[in-house]
N, C-alpha and C. Protein backbone atom coordinates (compact mmCIF):
# COMPACT_ATOMS: atom_id res chain seq x y z
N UNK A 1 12.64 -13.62 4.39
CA UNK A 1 11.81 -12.43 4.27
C UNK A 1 12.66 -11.19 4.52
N UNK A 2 12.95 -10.39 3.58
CA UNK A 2 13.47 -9.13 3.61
C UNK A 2 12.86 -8.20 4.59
N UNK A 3 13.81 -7.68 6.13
CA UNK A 3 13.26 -6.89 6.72
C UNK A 3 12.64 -5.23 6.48
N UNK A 4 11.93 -4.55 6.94
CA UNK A 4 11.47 -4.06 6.37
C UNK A 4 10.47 -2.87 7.32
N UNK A 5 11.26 -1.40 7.43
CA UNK A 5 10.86 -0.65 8.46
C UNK A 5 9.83 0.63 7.80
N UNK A 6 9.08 0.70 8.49
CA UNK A 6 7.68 1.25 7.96
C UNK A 6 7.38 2.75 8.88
N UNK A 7 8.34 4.10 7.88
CA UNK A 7 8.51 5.27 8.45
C UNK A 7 6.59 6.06 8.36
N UNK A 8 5.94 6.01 9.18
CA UNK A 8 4.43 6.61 9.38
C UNK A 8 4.87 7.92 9.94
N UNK A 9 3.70 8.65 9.55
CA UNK A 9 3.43 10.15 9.95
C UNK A 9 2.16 10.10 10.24
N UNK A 10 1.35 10.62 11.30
CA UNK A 10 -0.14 10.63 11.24
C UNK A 10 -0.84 11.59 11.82
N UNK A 11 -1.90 12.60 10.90
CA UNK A 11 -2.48 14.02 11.68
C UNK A 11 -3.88 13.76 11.32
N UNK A 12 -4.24 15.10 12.09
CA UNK A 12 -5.86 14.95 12.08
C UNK A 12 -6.53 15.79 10.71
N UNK A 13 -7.43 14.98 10.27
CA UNK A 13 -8.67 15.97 8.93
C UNK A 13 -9.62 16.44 9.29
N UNK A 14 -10.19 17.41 8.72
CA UNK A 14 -11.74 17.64 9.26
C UNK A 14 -11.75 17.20 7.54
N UNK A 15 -13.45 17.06 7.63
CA UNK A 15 -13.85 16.70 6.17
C UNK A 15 -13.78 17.56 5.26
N UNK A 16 -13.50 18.39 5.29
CA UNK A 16 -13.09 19.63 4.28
C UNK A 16 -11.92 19.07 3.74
N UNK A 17 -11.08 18.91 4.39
CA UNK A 17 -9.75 18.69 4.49
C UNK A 17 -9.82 16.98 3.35
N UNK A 18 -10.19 16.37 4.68
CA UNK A 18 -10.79 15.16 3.55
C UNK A 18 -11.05 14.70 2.04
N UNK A 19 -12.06 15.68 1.54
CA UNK A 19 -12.41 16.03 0.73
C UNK A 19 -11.57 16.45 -0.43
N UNK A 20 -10.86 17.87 0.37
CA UNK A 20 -10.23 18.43 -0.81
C UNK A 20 -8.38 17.73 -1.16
N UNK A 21 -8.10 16.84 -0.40
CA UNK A 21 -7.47 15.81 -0.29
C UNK A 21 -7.89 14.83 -1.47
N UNK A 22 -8.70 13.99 -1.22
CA UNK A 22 -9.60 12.90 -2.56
C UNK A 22 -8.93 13.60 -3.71
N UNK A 23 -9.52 14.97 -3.67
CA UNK A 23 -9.44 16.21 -4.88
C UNK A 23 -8.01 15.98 -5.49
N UNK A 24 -7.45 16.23 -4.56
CA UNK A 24 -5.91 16.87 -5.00
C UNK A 24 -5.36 15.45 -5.46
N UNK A 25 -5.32 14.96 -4.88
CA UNK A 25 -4.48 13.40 -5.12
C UNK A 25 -5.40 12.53 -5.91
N UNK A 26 -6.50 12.54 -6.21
CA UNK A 26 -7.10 12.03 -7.48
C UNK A 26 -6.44 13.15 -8.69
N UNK A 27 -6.56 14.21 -8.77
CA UNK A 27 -5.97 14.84 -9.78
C UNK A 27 -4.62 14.70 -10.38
N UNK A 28 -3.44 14.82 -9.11
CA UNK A 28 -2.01 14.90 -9.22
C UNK A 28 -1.21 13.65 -8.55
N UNK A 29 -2.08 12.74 -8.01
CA UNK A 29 -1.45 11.35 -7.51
C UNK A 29 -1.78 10.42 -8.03
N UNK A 30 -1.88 8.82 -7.90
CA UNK A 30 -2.00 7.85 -8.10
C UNK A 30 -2.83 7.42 -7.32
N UNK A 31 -4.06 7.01 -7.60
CA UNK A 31 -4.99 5.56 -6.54
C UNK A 31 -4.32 4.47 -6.59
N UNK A 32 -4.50 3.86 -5.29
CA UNK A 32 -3.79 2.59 -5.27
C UNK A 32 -5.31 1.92 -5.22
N UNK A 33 -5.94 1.99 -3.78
CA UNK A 33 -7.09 1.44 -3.66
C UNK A 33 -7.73 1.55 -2.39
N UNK A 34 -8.72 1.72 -2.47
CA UNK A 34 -9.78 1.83 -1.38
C UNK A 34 -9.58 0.49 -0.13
N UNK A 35 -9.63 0.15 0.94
CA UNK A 35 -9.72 -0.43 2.04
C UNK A 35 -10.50 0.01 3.06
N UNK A 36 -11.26 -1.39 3.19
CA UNK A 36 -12.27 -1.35 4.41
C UNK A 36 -11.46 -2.51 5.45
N UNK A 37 -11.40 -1.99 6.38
CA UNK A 37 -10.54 -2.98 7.89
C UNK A 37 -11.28 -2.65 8.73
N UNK A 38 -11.45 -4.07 9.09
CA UNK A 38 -11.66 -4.81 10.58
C UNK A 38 -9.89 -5.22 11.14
N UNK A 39 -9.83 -4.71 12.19
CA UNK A 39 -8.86 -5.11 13.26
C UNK A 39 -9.41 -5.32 14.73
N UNK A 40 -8.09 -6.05 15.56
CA UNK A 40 -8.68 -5.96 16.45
C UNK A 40 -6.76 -5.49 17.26
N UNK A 41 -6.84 -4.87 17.98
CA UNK A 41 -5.58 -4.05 18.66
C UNK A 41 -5.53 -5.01 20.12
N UNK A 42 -4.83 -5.48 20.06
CA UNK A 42 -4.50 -6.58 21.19
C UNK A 42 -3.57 -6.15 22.74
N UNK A 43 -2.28 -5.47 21.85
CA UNK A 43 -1.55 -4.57 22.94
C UNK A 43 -2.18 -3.80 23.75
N UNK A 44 -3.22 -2.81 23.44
CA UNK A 44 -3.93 -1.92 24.70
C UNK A 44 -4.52 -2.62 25.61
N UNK A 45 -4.46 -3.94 25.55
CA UNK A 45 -5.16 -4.88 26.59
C UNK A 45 -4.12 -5.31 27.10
N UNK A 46 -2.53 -4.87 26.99
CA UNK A 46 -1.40 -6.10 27.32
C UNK A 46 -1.30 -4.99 28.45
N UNK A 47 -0.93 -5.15 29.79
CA UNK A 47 -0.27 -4.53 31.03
C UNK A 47 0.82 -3.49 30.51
N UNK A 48 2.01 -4.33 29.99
CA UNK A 48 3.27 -3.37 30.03
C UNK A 48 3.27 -3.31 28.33
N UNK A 49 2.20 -2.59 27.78
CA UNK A 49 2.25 -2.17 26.27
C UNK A 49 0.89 -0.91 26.42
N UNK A 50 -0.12 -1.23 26.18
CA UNK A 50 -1.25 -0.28 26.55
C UNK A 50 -0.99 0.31 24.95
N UNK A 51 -1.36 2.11 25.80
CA UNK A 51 -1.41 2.85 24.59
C UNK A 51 -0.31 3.84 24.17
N UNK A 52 -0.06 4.59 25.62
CA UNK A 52 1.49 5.28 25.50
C UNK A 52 2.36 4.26 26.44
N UNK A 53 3.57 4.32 25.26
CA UNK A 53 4.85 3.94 25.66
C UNK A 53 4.83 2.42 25.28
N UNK A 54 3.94 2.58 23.93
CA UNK A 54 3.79 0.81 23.46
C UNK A 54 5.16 0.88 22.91
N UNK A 55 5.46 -0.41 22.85
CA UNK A 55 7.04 -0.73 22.22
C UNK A 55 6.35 -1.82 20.93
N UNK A 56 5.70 -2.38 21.00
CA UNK A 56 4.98 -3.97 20.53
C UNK A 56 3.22 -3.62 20.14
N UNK A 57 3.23 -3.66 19.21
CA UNK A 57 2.37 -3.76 18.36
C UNK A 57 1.11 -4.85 17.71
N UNK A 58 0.50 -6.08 18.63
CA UNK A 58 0.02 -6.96 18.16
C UNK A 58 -1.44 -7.02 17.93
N UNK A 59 -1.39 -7.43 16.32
CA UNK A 59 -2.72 -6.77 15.89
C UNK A 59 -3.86 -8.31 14.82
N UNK A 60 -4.35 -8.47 14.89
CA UNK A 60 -5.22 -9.17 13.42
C UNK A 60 -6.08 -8.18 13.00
N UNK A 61 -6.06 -8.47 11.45
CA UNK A 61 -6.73 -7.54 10.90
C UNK A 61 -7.04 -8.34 9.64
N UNK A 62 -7.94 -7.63 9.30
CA UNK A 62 -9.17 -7.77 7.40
C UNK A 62 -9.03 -6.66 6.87
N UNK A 63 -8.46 -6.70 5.37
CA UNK A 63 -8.26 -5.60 5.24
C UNK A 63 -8.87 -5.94 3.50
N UNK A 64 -10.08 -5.70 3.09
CA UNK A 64 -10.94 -5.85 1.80
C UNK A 64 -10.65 -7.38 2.10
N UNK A 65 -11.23 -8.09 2.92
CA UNK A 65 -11.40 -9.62 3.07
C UNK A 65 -10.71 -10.47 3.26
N UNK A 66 -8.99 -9.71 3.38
CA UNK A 66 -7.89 -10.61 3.11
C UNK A 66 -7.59 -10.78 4.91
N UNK A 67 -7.17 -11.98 5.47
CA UNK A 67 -6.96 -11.79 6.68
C UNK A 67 -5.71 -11.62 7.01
N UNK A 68 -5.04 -10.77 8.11
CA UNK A 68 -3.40 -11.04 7.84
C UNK A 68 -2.87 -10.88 10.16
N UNK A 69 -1.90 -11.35 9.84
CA UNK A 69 -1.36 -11.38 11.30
C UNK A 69 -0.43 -10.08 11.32
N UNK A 70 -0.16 -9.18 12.18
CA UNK A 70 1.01 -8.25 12.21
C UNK A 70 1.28 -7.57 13.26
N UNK A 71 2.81 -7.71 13.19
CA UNK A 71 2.97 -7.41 14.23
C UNK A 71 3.78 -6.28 13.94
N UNK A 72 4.31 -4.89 14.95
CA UNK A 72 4.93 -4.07 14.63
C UNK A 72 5.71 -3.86 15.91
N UNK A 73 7.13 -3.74 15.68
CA UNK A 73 8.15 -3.63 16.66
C UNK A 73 9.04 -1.82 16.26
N UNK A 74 8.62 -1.31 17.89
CA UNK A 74 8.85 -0.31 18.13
C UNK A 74 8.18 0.67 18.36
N UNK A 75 8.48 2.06 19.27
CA UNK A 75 8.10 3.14 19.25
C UNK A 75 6.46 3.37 18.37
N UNK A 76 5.44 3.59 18.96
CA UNK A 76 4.20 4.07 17.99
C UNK A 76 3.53 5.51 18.43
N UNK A 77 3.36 6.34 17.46
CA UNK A 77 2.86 7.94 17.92
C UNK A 77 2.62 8.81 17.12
N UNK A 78 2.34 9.74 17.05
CA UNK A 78 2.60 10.85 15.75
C UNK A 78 3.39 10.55 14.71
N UNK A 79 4.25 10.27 14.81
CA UNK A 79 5.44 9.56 14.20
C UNK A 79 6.17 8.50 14.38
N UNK A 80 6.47 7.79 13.62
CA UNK A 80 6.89 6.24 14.01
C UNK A 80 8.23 5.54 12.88
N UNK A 81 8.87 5.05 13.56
CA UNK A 81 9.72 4.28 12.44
C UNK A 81 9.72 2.53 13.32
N UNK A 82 8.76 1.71 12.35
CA UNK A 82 8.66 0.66 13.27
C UNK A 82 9.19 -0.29 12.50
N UNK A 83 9.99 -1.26 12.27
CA UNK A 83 9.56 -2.42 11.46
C UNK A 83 8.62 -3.63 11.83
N UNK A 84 8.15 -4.04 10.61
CA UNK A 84 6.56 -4.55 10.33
C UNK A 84 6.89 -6.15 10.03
N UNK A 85 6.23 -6.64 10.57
CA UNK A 85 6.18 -8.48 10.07
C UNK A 85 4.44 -8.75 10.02
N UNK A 86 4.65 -8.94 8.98
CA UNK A 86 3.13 -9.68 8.40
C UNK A 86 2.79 -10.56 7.84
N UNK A 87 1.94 -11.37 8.02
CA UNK A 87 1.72 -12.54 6.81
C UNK A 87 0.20 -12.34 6.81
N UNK A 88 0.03 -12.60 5.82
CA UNK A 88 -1.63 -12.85 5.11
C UNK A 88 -1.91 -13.61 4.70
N UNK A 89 -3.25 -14.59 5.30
CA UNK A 89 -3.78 -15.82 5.01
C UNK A 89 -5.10 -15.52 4.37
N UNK A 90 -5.62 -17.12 4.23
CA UNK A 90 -6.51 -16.82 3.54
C UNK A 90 -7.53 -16.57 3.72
N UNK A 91 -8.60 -16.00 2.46
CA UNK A 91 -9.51 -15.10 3.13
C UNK A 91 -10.52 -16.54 3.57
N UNK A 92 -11.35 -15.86 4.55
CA UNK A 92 -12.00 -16.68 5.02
C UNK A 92 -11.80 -17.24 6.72
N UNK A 93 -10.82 -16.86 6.85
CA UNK A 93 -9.62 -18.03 8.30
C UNK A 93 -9.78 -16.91 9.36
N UNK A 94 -10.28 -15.20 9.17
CA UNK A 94 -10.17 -14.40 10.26
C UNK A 94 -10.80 -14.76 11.69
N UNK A 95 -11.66 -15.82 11.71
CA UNK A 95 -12.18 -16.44 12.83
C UNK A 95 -11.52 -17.14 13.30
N UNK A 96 -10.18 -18.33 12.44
CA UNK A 96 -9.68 -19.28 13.07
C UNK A 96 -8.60 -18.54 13.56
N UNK A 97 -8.42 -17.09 13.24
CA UNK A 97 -6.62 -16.48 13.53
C UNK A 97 -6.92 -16.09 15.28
N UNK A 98 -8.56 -15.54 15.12
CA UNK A 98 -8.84 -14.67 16.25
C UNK A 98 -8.65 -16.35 17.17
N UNK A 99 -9.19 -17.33 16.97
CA UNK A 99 -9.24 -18.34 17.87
C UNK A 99 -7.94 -19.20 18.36
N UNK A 100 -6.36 -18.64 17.65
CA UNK A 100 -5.35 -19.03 17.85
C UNK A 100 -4.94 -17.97 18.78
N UNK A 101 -4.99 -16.95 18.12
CA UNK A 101 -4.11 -15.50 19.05
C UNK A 101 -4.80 -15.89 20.82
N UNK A 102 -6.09 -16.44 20.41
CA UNK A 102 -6.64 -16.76 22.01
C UNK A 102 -5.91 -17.69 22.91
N UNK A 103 -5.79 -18.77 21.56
CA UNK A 103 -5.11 -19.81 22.69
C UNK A 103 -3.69 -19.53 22.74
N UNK A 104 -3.22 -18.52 22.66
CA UNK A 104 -1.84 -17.97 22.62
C UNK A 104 -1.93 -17.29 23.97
N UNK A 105 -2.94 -16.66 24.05
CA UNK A 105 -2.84 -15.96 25.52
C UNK A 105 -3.31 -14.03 25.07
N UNK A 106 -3.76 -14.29 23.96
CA UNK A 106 -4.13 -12.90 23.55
C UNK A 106 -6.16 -12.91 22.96
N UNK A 107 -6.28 -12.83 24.43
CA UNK A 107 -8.11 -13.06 24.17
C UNK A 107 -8.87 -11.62 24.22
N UNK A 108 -8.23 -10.91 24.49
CA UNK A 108 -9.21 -9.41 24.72
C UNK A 108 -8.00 -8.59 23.43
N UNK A 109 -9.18 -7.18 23.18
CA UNK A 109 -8.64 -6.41 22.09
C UNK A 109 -9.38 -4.97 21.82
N UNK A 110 -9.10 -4.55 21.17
CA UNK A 110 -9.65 -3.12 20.86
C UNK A 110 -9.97 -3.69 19.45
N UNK A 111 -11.45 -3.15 19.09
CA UNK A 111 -12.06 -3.67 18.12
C UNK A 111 -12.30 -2.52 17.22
N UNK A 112 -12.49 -2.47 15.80
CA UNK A 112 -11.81 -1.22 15.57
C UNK A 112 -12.41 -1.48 14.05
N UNK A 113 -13.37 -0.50 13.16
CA UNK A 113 -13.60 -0.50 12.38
C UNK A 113 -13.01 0.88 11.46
N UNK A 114 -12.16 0.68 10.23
CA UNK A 114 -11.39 1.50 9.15
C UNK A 114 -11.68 1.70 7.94
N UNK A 115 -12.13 2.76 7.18
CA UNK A 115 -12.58 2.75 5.47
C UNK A 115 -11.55 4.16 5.04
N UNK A 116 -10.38 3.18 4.37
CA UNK A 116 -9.22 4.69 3.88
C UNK A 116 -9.45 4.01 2.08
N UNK A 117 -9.00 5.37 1.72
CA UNK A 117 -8.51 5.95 0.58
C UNK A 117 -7.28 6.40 0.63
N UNK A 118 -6.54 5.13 -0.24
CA UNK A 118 -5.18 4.87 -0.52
C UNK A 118 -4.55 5.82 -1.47
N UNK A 119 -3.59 6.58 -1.67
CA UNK A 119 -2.61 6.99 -3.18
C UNK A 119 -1.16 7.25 -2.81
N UNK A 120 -0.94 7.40 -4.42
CA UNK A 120 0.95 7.97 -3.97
C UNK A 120 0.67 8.90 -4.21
N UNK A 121 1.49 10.00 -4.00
CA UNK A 121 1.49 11.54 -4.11
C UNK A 121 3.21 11.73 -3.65
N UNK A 122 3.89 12.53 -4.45
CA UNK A 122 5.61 12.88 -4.11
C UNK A 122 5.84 12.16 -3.81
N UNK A 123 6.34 10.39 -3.99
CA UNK A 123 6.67 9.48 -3.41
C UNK A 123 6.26 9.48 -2.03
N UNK A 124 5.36 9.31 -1.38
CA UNK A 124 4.56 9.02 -0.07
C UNK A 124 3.39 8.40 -0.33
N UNK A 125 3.06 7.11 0.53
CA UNK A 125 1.71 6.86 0.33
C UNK A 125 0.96 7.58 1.03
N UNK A 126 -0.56 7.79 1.12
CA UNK A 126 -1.42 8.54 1.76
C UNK A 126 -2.75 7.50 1.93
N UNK A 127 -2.96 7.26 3.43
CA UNK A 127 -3.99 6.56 2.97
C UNK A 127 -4.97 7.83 3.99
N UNK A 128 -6.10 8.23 3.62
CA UNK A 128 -7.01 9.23 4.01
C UNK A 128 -8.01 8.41 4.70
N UNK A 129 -8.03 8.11 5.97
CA UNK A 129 -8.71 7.27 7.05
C UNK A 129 -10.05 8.43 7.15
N UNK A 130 -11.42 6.99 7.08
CA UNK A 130 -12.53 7.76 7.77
C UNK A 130 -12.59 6.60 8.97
N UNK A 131 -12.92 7.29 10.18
CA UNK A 131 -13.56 6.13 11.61
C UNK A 131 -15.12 6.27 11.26
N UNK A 132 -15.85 5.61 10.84
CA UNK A 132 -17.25 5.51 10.12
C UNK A 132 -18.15 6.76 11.96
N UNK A 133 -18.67 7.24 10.79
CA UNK A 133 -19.40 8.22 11.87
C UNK A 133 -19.17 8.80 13.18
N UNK A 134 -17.69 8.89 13.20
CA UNK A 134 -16.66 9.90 14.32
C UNK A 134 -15.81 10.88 13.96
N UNK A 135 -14.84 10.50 12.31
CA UNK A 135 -13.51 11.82 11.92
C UNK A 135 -13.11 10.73 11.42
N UNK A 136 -12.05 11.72 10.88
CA UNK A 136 -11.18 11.84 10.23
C UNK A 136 -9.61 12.03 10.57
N UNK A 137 -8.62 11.38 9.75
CA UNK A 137 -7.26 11.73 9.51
C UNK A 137 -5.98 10.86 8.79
N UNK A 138 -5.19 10.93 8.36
CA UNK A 138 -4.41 10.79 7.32
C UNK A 138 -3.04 10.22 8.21
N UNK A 139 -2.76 8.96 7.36
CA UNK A 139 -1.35 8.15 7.57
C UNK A 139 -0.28 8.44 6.55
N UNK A 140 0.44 9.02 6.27
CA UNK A 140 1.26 9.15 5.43
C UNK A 140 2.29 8.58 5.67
N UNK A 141 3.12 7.56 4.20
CA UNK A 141 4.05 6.31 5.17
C UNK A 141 5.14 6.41 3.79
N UNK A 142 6.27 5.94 4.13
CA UNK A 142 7.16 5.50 3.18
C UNK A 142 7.76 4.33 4.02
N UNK A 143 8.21 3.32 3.10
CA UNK A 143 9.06 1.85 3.39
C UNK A 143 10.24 1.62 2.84
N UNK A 144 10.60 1.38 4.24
CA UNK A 144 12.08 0.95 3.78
C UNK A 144 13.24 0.08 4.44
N UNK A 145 13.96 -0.10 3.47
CA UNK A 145 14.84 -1.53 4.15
C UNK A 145 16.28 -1.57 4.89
N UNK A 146 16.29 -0.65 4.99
CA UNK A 146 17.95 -0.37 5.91
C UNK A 146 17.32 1.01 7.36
N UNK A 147 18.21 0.69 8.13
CA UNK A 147 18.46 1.27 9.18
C UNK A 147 18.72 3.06 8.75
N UNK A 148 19.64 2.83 7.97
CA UNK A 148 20.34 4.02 7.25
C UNK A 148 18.94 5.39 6.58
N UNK A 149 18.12 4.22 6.27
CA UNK A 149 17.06 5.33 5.18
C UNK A 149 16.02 5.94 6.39
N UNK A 150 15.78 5.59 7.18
CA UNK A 150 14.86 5.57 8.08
C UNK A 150 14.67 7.31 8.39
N UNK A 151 15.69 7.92 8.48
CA UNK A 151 15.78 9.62 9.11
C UNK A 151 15.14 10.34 7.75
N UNK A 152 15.94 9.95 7.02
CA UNK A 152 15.73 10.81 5.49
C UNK A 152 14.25 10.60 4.92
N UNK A 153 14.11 9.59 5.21
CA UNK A 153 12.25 9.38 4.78
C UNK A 153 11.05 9.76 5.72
N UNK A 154 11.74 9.66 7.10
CA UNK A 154 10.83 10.69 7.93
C UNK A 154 10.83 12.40 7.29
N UNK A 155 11.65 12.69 7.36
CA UNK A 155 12.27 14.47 6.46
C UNK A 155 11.16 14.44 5.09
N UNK A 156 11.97 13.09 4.62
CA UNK A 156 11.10 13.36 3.17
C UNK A 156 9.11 13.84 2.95
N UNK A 157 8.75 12.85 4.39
CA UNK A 157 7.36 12.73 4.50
C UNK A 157 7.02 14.09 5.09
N UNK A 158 7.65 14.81 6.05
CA UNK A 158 7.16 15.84 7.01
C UNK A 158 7.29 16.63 5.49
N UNK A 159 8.63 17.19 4.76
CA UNK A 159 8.36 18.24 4.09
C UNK A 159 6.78 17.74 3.07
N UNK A 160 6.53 16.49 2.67
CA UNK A 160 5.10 16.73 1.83
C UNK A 160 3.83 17.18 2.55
N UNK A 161 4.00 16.48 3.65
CA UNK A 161 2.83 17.41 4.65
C UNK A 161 2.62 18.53 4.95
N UNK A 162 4.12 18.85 4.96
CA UNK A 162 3.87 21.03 5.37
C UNK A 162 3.86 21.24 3.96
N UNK A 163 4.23 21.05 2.73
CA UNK A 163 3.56 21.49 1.56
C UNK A 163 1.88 21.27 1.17
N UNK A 164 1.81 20.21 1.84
CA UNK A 164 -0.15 20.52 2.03
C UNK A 164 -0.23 21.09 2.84
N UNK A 165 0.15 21.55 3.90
CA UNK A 165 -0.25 22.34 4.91
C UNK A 165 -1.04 21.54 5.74
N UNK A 166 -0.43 20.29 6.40
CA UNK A 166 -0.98 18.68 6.95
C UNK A 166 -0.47 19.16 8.23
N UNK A 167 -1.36 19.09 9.16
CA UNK A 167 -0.88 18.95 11.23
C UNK A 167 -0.32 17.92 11.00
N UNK A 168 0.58 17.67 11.93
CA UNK A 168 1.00 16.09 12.58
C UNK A 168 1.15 15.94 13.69
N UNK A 169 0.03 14.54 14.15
CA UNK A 169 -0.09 14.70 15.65
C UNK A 169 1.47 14.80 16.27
N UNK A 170 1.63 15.47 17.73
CA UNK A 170 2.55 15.10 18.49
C UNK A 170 2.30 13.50 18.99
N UNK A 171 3.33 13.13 19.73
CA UNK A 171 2.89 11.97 20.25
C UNK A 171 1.95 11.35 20.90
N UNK A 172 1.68 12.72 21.95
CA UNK A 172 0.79 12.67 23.24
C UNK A 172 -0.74 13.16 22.03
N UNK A 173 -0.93 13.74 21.22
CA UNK A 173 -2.16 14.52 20.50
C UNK A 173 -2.53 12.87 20.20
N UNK A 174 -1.94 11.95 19.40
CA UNK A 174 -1.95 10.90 18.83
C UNK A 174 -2.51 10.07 20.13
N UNK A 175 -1.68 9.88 21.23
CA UNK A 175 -2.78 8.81 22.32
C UNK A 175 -3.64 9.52 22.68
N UNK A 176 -4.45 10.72 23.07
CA UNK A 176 -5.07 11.46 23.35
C UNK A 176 -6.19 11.23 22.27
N UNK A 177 -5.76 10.86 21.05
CA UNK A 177 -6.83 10.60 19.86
C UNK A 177 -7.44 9.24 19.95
N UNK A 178 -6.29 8.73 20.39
CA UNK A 178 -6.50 6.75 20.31
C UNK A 178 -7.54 6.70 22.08
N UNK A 179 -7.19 7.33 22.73
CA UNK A 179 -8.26 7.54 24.13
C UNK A 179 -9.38 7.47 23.75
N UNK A 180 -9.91 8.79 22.84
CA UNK A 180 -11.03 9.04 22.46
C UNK A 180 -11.65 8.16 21.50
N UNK A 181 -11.04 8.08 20.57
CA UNK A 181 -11.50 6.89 19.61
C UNK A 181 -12.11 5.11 20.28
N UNK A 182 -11.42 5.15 21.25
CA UNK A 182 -11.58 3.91 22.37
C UNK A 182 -12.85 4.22 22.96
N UNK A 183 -12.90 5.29 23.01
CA UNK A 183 -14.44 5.81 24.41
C UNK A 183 -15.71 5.79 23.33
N UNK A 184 -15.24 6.16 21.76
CA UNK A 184 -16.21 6.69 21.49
C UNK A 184 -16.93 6.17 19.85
N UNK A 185 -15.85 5.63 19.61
CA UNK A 185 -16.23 4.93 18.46
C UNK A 185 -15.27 3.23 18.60
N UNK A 186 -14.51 3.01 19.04
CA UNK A 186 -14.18 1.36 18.77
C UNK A 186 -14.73 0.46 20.39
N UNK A 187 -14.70 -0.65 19.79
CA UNK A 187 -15.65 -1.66 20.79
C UNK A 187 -14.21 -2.41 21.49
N UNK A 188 -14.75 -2.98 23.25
CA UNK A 188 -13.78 -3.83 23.52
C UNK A 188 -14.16 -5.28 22.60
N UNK A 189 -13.53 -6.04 22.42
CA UNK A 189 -13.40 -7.82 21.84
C UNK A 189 -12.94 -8.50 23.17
N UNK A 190 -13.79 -9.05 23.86
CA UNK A 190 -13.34 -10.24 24.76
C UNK A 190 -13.97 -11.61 24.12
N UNK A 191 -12.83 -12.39 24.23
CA UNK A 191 -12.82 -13.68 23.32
C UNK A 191 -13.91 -14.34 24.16
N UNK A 192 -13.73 -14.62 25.26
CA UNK A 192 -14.30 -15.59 26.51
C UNK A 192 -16.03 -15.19 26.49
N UNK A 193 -16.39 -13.69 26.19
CA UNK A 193 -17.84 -13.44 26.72
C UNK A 193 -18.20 -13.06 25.20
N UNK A 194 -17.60 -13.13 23.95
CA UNK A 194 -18.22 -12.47 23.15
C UNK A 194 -18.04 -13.31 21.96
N UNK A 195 -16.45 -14.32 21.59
CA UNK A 195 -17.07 -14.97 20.64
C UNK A 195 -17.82 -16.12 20.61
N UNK A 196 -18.19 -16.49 19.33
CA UNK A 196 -19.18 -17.75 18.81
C UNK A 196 -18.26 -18.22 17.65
N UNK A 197 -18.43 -19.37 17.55
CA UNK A 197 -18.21 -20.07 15.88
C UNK A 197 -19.33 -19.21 14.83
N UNK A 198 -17.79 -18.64 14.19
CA UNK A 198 -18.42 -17.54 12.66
C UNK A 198 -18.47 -16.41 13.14
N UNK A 199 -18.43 -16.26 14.29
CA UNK A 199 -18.49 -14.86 15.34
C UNK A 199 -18.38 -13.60 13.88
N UNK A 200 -17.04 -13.39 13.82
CA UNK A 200 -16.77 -12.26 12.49
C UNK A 200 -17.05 -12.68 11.12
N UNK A 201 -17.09 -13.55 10.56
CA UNK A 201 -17.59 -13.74 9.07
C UNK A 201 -19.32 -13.74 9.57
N UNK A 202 -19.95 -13.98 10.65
CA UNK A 202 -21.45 -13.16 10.50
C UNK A 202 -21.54 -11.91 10.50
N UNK A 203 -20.51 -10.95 11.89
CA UNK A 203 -20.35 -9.69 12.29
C UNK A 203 -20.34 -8.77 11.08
N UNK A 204 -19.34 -9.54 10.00
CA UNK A 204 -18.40 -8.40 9.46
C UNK A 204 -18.64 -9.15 7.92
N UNK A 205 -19.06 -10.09 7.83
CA UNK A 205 -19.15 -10.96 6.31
C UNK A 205 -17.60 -11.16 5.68
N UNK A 206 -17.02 -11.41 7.07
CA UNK A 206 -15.88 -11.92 6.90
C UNK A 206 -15.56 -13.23 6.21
């Protein structure tokens, strides 16, 4: 498997913003495709990972039905250069993944519902995140496979954002967001008091 480091940028939208976003990049970009995700964020439950000063990234997620494992190594914040290991199984199995990661020793999670709108635009993807009935804001990412590209594609991404005229969280704006988002729109997942057999393919028509 070709390694493979995944340069993110991430700021906040109001729906205006939102909106006239769809606009612009339906007009002058490419759709890739719409995604609805279920995840569940495992690290904010780990002691020495949490939310600031995560190094380790361990996540399951559904992402339009497909189930996949991933993990992300390194630095996560406003900005990120992490590399990504993923595999995606089949659809259907997101109950048996959640019931392995358990007997692994990873039973609690941050539960976490996602509906983005994917495109390219200036070579950057954009996926335009709604948190269903809380906000808004935008991941802008480029990938890549050497050590070497990693600076230049952060550069590359910031200048398309200040040509939209895009915030980007600081680091601390970014956990300060993930705080709130925790309090106020995503659920804890404890394996022990909360699942059942089918637990998420009833929840989620997984």
């Amino acid at each position: 498997m070709q390694q493979t480091f995944e340069i993110e940028l991430r700021g906040p939208l109001t729906k205006e913003q939102y909106d006239s976003l769809i606009k612009k990049f339906s007009e002058q970009g490419e759709f890739v495709q719409d995604k609805n995700r279920v995840l569940i964020d495992y690290s904010t439950m780990i002691p020495d990972q949490g939310i600031e000063g995560r190094n380790k990234d361990i996540r399951l997620r559904v992402t339009n039905k497909k189930p996949e494992i991933i993990v992300k190594l390194g630095a996560w914040g406003g900005n990120e250069q992490r590399e990504e290991l993923s595999i995606l199984t089949e659809e259907g199995t997101f109950d048996t993944l959640v019931k392995v990661y358990n007997a692994l020793g990873y039973g609690k999670g941050v539960l976490c519902e996602r509906n983005s709108k994917v495109y390219n635009y200036n070579g950057v993807e954009f996926a335009l995140v709604e948190v269903p009935n809380h906000s808004y804001f935008f991941e802008a990412e480029k990938v890549v496979t050497t050590e070497g590209e990693k600076d230049q594609a952060q550069k590359d991404i910031e200048k398309v954002c200040m040509d939209l005229d895009l915030s980007i969280y600081t680091d601390q704006e970014f956990y300060d967001y993930v705080e709130q988002l925790n309090k106020e729109a995503n659920e804890v997942f404890d394996f022990e008091n909360d699942f059942t057999e089918g637990y998420f393919k009833h929840k989620f028509d997984l």
